[in-house]
N, C-alpha and C. Protein backbone atom coordinates (compact mmCIF):
# COMPACT_ATOMS: atom_id res chain seq x y z
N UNK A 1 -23.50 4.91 -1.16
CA UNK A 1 -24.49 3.88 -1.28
C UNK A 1 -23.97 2.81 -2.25
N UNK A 2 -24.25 1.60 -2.05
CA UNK A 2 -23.80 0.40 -2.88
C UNK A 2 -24.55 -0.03 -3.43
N UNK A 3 -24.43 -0.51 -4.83
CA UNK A 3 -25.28 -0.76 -5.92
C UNK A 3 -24.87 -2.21 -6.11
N UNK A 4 -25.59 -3.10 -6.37
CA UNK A 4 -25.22 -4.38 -6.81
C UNK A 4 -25.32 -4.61 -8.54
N UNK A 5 -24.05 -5.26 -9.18
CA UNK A 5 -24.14 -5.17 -10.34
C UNK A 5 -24.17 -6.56 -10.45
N UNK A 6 -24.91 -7.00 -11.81
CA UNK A 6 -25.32 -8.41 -11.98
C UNK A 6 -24.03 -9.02 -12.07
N UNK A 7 -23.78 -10.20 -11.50
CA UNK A 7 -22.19 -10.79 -12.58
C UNK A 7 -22.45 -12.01 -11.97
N UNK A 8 -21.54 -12.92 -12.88
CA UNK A 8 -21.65 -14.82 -12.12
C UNK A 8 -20.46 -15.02 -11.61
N UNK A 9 -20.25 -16.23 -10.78
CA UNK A 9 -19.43 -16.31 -9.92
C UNK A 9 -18.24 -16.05 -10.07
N UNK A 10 -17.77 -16.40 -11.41
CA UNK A 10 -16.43 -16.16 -12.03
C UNK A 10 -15.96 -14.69 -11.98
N UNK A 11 -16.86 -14.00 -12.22
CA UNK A 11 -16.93 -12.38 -12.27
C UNK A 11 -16.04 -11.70 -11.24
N UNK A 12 -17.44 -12.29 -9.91
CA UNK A 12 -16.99 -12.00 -8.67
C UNK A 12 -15.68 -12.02 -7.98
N UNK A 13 -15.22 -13.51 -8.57
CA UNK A 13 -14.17 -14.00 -7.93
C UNK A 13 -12.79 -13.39 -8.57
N UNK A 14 -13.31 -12.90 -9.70
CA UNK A 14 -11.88 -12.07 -10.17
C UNK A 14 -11.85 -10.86 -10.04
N UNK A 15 -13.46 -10.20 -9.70
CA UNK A 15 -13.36 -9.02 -8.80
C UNK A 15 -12.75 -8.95 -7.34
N UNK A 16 -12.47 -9.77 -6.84
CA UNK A 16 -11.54 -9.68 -5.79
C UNK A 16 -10.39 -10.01 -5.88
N UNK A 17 -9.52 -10.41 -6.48
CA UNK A 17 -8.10 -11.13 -7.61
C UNK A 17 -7.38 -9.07 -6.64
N UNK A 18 -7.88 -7.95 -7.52
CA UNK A 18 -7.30 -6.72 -6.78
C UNK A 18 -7.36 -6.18 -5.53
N UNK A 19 -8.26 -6.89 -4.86
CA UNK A 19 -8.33 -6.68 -3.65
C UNK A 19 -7.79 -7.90 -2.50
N UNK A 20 -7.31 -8.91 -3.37
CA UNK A 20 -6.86 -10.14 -2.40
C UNK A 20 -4.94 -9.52 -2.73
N UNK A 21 -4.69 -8.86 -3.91
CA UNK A 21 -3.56 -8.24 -4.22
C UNK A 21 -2.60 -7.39 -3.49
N UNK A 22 -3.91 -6.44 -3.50
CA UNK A 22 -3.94 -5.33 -2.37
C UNK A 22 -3.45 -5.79 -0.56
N UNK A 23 -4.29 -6.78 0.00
CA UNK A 23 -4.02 -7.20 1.05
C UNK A 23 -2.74 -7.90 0.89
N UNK A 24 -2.48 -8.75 0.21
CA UNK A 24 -1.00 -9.21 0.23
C UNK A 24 0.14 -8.46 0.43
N UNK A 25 -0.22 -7.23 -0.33
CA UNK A 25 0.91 -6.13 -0.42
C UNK A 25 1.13 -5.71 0.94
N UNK A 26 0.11 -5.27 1.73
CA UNK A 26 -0.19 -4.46 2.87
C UNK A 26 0.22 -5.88 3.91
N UNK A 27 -0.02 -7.04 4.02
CA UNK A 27 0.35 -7.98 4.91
C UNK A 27 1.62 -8.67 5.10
N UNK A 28 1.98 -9.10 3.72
CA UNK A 28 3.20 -10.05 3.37
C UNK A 28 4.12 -8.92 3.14
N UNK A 29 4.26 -8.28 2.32
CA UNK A 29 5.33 -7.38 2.47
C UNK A 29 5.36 -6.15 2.95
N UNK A 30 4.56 -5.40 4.00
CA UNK A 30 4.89 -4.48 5.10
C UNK A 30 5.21 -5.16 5.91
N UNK A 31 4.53 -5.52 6.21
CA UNK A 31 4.81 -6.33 7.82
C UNK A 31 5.50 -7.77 7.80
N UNK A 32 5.28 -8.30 7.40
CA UNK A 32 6.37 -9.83 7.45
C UNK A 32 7.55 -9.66 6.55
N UNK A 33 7.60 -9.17 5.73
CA UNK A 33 8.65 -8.68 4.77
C UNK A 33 9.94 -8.15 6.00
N UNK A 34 9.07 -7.08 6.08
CA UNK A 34 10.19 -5.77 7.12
C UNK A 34 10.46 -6.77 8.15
N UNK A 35 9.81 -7.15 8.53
CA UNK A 35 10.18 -7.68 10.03
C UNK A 35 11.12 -8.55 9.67
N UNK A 36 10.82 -9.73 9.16
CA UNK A 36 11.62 -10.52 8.99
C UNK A 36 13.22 -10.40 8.09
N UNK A 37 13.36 -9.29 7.44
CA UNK A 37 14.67 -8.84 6.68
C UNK A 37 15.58 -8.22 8.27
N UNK A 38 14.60 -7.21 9.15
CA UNK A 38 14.95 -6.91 10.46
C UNK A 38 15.81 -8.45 11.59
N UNK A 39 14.83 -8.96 11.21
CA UNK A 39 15.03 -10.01 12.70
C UNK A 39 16.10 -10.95 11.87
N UNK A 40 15.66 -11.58 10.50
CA UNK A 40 16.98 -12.72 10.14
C UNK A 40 18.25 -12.68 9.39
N UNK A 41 18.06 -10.82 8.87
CA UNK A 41 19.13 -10.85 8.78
C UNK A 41 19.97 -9.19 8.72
N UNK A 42 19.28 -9.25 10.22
CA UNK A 42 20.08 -7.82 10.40
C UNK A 42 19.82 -6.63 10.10
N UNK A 43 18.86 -6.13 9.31
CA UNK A 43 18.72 -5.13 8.56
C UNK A 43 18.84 -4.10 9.31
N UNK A 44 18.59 -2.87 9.54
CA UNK A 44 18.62 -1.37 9.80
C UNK A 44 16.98 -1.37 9.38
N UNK A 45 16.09 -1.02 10.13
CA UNK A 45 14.82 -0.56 9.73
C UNK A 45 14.56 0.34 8.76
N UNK A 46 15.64 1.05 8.04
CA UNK A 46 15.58 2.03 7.40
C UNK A 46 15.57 0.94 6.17
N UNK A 47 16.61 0.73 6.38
CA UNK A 47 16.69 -0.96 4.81
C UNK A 47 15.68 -1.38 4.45
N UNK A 48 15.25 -2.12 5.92
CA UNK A 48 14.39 -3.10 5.76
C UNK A 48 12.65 -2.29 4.81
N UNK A 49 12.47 -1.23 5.43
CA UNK A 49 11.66 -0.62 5.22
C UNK A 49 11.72 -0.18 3.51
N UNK A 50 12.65 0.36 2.99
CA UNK A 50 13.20 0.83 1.88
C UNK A 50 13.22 -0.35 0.69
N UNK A 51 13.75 -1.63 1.39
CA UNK A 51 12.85 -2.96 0.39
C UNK A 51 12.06 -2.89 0.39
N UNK A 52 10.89 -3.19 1.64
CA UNK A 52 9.58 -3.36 1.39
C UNK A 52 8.67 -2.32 0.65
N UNK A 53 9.38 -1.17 0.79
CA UNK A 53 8.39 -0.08 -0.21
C UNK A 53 9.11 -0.29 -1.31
N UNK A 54 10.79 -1.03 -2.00
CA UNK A 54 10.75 -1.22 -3.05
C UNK A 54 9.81 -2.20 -4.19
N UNK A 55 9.57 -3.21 -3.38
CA UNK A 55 8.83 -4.46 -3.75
C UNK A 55 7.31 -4.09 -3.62
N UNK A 56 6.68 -3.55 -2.99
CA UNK A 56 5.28 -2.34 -2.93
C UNK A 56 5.07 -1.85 -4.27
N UNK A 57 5.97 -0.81 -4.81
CA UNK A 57 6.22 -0.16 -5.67
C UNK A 57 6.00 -0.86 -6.98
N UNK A 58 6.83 -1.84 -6.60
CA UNK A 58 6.65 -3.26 -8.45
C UNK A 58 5.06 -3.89 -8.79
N UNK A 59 4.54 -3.95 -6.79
CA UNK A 59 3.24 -4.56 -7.35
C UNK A 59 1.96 -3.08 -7.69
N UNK A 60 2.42 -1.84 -7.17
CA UNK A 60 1.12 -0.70 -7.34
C UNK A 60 1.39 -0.36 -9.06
N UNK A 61 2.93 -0.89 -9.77
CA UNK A 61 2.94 -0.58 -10.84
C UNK A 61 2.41 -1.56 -11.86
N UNK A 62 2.34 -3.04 -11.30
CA UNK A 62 1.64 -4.01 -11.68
C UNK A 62 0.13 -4.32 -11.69
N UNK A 63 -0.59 -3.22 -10.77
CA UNK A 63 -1.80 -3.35 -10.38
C UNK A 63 -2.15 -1.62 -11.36
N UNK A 64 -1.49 -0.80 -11.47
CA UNK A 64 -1.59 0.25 -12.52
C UNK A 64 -1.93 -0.60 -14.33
N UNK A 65 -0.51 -0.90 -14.28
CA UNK A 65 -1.39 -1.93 -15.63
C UNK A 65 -2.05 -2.60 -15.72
N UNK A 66 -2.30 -3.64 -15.03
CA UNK A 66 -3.34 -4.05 -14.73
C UNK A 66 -4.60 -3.47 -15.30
N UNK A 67 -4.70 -2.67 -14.42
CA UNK A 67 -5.90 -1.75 -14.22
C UNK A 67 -6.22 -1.49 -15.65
N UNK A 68 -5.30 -0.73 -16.35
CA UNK A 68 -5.36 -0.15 -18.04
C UNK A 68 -5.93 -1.60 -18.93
N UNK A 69 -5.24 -2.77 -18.63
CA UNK A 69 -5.37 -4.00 -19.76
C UNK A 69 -6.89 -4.71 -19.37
N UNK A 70 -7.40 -4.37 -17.88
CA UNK A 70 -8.87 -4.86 -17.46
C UNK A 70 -9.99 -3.93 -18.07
N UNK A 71 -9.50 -2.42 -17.93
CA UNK A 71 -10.52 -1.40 -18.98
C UNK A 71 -10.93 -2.10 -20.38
N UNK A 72 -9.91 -2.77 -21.18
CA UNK A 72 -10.62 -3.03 -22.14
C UNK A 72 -11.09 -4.01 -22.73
N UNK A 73 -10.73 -4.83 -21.61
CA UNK A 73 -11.49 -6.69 -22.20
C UNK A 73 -11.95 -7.17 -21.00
N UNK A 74 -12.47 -6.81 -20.17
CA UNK A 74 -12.82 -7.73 -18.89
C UNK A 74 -14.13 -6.88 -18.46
N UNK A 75 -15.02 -7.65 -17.89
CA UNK A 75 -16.43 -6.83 -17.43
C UNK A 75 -16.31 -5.63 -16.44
N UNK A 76 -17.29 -4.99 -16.49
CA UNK A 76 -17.17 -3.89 -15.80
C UNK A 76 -17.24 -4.14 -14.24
N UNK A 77 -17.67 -4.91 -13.92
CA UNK A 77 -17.52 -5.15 -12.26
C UNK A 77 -16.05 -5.22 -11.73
N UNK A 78 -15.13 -6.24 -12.73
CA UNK A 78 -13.88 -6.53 -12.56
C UNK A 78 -13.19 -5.04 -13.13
N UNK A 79 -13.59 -4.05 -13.63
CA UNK A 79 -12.60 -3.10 -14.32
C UNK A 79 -12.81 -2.05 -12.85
N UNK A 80 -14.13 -1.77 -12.49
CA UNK A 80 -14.12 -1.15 -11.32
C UNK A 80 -13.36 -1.33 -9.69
N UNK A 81 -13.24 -2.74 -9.68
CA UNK A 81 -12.41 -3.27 -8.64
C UNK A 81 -10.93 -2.96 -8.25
N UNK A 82 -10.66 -3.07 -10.01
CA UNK A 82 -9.25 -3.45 -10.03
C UNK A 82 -9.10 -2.00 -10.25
N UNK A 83 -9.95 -0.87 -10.39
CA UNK A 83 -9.61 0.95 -10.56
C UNK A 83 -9.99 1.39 -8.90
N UNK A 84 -10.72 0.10 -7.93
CA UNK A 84 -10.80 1.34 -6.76
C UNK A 84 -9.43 0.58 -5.81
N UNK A 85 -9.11 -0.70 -6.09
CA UNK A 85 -7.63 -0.92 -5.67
C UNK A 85 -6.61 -0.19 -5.98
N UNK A 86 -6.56 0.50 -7.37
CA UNK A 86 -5.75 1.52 -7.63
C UNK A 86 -5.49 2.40 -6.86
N UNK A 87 -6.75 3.00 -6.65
CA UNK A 87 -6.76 4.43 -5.80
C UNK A 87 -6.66 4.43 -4.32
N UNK A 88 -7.12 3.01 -3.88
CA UNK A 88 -6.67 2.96 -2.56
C UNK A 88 -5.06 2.75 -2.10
N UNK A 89 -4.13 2.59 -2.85
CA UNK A 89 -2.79 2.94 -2.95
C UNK A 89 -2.35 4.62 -3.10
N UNK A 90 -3.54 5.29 -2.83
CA UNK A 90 -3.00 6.77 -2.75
C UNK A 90 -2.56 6.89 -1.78
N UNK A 91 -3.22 6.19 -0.57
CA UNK A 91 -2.82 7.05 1.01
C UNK A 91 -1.39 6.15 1.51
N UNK A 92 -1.12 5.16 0.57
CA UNK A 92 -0.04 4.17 0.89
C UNK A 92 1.27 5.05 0.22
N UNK A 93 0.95 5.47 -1.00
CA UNK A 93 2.03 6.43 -1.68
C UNK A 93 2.50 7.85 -0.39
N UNK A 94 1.36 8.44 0.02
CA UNK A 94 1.67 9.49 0.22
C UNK A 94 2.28 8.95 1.64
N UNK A 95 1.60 7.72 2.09
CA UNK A 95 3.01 7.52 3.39
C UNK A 95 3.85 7.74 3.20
N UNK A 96 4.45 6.87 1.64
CA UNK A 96 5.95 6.57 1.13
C UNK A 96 6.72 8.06 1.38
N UNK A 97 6.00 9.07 0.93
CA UNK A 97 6.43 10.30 0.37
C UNK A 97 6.78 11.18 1.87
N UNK A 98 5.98 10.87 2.81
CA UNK A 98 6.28 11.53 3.93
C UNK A 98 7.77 11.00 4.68
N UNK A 99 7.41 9.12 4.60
CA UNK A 99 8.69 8.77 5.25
C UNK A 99 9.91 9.16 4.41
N UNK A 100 9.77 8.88 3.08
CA UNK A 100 11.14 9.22 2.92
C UNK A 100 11.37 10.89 3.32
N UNK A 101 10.71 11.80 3.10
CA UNK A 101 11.27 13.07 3.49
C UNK A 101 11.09 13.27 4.88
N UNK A 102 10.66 12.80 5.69
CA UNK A 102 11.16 12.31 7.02
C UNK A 102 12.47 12.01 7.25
N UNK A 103 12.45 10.76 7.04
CA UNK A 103 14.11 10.33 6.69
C UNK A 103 15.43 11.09 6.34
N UNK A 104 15.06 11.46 5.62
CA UNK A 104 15.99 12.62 4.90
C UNK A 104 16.24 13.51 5.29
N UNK A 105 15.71 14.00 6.43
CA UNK A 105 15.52 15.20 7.02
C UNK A 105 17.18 15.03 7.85
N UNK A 106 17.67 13.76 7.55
CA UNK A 106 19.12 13.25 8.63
C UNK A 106 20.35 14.31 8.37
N UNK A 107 19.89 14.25 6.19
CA UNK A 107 20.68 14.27 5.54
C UNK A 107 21.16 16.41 5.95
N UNK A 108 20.07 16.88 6.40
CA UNK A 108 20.10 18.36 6.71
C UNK A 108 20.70 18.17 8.07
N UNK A 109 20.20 17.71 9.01
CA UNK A 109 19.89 18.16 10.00
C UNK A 109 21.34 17.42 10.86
N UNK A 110 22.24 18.78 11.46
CA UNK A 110 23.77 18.22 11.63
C UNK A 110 23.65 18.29 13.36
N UNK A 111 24.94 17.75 14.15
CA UNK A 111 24.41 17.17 15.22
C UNK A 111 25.90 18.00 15.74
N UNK A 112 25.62 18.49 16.63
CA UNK A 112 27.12 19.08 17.61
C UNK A 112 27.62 18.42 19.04
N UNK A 113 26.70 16.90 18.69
CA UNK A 113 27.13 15.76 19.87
C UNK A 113 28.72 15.69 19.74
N UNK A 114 29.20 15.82 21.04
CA UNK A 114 30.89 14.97 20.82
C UNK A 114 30.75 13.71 20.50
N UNK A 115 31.93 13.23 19.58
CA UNK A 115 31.66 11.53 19.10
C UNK A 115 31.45 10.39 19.87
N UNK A 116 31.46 10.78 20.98
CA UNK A 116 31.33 9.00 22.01
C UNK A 116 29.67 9.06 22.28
N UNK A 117 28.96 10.23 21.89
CA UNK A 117 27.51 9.92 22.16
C UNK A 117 26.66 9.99 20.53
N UNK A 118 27.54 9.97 19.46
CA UNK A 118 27.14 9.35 18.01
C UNK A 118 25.87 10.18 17.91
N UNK A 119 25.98 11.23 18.13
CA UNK A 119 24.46 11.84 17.81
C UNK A 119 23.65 11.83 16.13
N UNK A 120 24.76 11.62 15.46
CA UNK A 120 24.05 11.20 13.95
C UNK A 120 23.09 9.52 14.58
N UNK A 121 23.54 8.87 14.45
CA UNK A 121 23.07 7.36 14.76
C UNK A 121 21.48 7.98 15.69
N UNK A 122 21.50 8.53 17.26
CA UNK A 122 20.19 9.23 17.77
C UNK A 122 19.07 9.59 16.83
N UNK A 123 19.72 10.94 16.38
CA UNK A 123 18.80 11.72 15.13
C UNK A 123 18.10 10.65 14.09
N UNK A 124 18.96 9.72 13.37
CA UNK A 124 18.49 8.97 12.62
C UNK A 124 17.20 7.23 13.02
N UNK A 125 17.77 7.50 14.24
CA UNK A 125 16.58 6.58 14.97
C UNK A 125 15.61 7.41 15.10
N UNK A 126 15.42 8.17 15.50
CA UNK A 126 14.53 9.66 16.22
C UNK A 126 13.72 9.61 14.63
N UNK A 127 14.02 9.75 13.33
CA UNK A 127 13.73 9.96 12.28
C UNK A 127 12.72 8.96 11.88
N UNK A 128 13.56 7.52 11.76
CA UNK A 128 13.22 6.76 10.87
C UNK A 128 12.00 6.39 11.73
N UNK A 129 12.09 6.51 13.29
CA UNK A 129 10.83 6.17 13.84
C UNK A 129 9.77 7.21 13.49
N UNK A 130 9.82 8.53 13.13
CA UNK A 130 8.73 9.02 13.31
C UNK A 130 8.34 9.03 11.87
N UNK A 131 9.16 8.30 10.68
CA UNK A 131 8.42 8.13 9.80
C UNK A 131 7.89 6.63 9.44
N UNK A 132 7.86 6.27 10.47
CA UNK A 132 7.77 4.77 10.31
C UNK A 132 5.93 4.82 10.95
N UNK A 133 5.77 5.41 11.89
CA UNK A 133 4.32 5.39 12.26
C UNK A 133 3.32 5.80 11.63
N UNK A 134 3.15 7.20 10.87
CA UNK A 134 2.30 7.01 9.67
C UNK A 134 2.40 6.38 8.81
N UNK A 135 3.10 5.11 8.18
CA UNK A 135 3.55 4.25 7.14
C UNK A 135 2.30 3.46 8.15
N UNK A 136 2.69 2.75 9.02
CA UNK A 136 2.35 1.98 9.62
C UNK A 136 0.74 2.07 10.13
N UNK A 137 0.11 3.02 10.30
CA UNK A 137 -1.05 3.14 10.39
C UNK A 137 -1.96 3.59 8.97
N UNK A 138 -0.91 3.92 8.16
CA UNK A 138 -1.66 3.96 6.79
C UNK A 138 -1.55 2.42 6.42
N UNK A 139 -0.73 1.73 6.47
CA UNK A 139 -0.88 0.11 6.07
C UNK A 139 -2.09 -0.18 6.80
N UNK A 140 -2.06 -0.40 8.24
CA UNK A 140 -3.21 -0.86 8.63
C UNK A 140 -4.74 -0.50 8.11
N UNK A 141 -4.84 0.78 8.08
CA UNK A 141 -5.67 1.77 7.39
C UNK A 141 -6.51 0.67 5.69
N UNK A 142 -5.03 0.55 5.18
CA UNK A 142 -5.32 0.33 3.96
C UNK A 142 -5.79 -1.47 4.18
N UNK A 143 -5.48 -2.20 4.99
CA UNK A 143 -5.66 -3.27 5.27
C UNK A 143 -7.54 -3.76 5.73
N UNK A 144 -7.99 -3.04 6.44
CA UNK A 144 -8.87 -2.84 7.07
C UNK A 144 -9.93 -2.23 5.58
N UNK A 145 -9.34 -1.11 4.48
CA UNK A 145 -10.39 -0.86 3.58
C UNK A 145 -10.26 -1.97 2.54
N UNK A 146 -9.17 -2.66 2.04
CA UNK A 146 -8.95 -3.41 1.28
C UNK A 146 -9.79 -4.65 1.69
N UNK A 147 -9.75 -4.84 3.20
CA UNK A 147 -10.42 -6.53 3.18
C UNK A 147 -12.23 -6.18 3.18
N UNK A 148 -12.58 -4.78 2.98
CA UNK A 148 -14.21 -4.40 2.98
C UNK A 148 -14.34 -4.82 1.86
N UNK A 149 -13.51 -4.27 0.56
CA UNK A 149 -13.78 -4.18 -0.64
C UNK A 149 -13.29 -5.29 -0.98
N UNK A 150 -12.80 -6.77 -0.90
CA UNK A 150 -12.89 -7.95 -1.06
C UNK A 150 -14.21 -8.35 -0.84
N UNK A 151 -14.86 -7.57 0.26
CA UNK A 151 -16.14 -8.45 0.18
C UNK A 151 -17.44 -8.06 -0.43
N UNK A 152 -16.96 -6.75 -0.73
CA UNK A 152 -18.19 -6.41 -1.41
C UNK A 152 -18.01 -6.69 -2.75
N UNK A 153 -16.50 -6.66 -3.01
CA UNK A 153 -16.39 -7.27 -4.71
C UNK A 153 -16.60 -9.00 -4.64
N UNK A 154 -16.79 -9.57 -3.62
CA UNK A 154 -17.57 -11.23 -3.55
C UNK A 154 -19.14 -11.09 -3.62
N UNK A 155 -19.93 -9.88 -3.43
CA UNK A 155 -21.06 -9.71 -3.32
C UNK A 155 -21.66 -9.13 -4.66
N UNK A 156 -20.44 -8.43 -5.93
CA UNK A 156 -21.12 -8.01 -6.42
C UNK A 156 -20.97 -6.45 -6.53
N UNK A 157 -20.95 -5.89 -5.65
CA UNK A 157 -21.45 -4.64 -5.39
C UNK A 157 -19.85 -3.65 -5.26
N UNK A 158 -20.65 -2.14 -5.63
CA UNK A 158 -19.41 -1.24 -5.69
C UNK A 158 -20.16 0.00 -5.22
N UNK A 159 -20.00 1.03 -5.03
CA UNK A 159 -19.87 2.18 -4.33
C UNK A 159 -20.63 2.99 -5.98
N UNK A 160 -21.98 3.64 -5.95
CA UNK A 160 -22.62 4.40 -6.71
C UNK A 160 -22.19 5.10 -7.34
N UNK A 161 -21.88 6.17 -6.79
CA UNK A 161 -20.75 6.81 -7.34
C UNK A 161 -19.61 6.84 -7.75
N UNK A 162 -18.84 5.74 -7.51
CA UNK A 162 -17.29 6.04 -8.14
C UNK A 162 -18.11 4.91 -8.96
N UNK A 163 -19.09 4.40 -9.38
CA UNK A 163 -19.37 3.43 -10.51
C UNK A 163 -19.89 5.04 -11.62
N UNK A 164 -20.21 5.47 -11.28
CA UNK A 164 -20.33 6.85 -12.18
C UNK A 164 -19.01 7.45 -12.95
N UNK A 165 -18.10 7.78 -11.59
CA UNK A 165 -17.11 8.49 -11.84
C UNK A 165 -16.13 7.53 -13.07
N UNK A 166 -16.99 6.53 -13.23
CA UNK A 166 -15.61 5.42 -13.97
C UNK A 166 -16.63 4.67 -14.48
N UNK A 167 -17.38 5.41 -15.88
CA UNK A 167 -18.30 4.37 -16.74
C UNK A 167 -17.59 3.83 -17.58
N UNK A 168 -18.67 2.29 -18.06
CA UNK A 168 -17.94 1.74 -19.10
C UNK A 168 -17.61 2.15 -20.01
């Protein structure tokens, strides 16, 4: 259930500052990032992918502090925002964590192809694709909760309970 907490416009508007963050991450650099390192200059999807969760990584650690330096000088509407953007980077981490040990799975897994059919190169497509689709539907995932909670942090309002779980 959603509770509306008093705040003025300014409030609001920097209660969404973590959730307009959030979407950037999930838009500009999953998807236009990768693609475009792919298409202009060649990359290996494995690369391309491996930047974009490097550069991911700089902003969930930027939105971690964040988070700590808004706890103690900024209103509570804005400290809650910028703590449930936090946590909605869990299901984005645990993609990370699957693809790479997905991936990796290359590094075990040996191939008794004769060399003119490159069965390492197979396996490692075979791989990187099947860790590329839960990445990819957890982005979307996270895209779709991130642009809710832009609007309810324009409205004001946060979720009852995790306003409990995280008093001032």
């Amino acid at each position: 259930m959603l509770t509306t907490i008093k705040a003025d416009a300014q409030d609001r508007k920097s209660a969404k500052t973590p959730h307009e963050l959030f979407t950037i991450n999930m838009v500009i650099v999953h998807l236009f990032f990768s693609l475009g390192m792919i298409k202009l200059f060649s990359l290996s999807m494995g690369s391309a992918i491996s930047s974009s969760i490097a550069i991911s990584l700089c902003i969930i650690a930027y939105t971690f502090f964040r988070t700590k330096k808004t706890k103690e000088n900024a209103p509570h509407l804005v400290y809650l925002h910028w703590q449930l953007s936090l946590g909605r980077y869990k299901l984005l981490i645990g993609a990370y964590v699957f693809y790479f040990l997905v991936t990796s799975l290359s590094l075990v897994i040996g191939t008794d192809a004769p060399a003119s059919m490159d069965g390492s190169k197979i396996i490692d497509s075979i791989l990187d694709l099947l860790g590329v689709v839960p990445l990819f539907f957890a982005v979307l995932v996270s895209m779709v909760l991130g642009s809710g909670s832009m609007f309810n942090a324009g409205r004001g309002e946060i979720d009852q309970a995790f306003m409990q779980k995280h008093p001032q």
